[in-house]
Protein backbone atom coordinates (compact mmCIF):
# COMPACT_ATOMS: atom_id res chain seq x y z
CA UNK A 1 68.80 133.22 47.11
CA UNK A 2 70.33 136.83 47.57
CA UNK A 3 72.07 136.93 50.81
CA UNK A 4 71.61 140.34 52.71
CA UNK A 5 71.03 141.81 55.62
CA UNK A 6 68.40 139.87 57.78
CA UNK A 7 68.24 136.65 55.22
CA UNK A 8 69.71 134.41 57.84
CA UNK A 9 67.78 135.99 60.31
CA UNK A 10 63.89 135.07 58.49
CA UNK A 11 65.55 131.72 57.29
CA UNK A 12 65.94 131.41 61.67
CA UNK A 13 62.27 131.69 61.29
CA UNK A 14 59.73 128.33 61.32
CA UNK A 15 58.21 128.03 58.39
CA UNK A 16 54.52 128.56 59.97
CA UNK A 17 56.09 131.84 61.06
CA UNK A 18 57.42 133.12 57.51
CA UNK A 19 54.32 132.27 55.58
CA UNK A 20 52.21 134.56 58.25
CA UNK A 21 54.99 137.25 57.88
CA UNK A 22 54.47 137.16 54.11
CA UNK A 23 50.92 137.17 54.02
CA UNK A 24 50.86 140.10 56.23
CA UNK A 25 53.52 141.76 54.52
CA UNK A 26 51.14 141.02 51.42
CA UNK A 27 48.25 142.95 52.42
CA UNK A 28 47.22 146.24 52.17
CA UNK A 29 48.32 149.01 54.75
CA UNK A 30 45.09 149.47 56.16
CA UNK A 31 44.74 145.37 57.03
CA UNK A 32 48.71 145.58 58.15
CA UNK A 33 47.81 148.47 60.59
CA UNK A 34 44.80 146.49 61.84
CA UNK A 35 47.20 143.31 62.50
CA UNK A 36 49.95 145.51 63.87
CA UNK A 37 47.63 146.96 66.35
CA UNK A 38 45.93 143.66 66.94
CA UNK A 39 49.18 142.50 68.25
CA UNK A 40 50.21 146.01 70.48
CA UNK A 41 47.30 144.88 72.54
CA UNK A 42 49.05 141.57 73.76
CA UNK A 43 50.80 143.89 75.57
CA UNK A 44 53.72 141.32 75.31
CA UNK A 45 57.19 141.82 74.24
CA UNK A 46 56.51 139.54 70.95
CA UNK A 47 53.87 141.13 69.89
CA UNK A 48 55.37 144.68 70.25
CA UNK A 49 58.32 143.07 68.38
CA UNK A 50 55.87 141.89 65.65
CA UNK A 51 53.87 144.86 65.30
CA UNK A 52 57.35 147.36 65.32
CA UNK A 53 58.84 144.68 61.88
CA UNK A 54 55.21 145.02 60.00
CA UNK A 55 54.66 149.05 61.12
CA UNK A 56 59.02 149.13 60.06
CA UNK A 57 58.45 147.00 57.15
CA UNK A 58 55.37 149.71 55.64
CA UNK A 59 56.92 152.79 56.17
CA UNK A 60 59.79 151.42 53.69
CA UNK A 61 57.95 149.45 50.43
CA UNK A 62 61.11 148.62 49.07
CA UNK A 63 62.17 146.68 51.62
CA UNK A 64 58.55 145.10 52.71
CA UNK A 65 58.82 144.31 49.00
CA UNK A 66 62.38 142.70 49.36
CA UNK A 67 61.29 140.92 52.37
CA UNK A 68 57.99 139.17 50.78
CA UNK A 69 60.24 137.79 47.77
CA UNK A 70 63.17 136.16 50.29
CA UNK A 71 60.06 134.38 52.08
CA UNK A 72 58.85 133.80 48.83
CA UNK A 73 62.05 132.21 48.07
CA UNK A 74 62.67 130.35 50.72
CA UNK A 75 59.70 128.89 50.91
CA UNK A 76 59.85 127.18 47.72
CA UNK A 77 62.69 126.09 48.27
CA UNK A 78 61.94 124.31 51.39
């Protein structure tokens, strides 16, 4: 796997946690705005935290993109 910026930090991940991040990540934008402001109204810290990586994560495809394939790769290799 590539290392970068971040790798270590989605490897810190659990693995339930990665494989919702990717499918999120996989959707369209209008279902990742729908999840993103699903989890603003927790009105927790988390879910703000959540919501700010997937809103982050679309305004910059190339790096959503980047992020999908590490999970991708981690997972299988887990």
């Amino acid at each position: 796997m590539e290392e970068g910026p971040g790798s270590r930090d989605v490897e810190a991940f659990s693995p339930k946690a990665r494989d919702t991040l990717r499918r999120v990540l996989i959707h369209d934008l209008a279902d990742r705005d729908a999840i993103a402001s699903r989890l603003l109204r927790y009105r927790d810290a988390r879910g703000d935290d959540w919501a700010d990586i997937i809103d982050m994560l679309t305004m910059y495809p190339e790096a959503r993109r980047k992020v999908v394939r590490v999970l991708g790769e981690i997972e299988v290799q887990g």
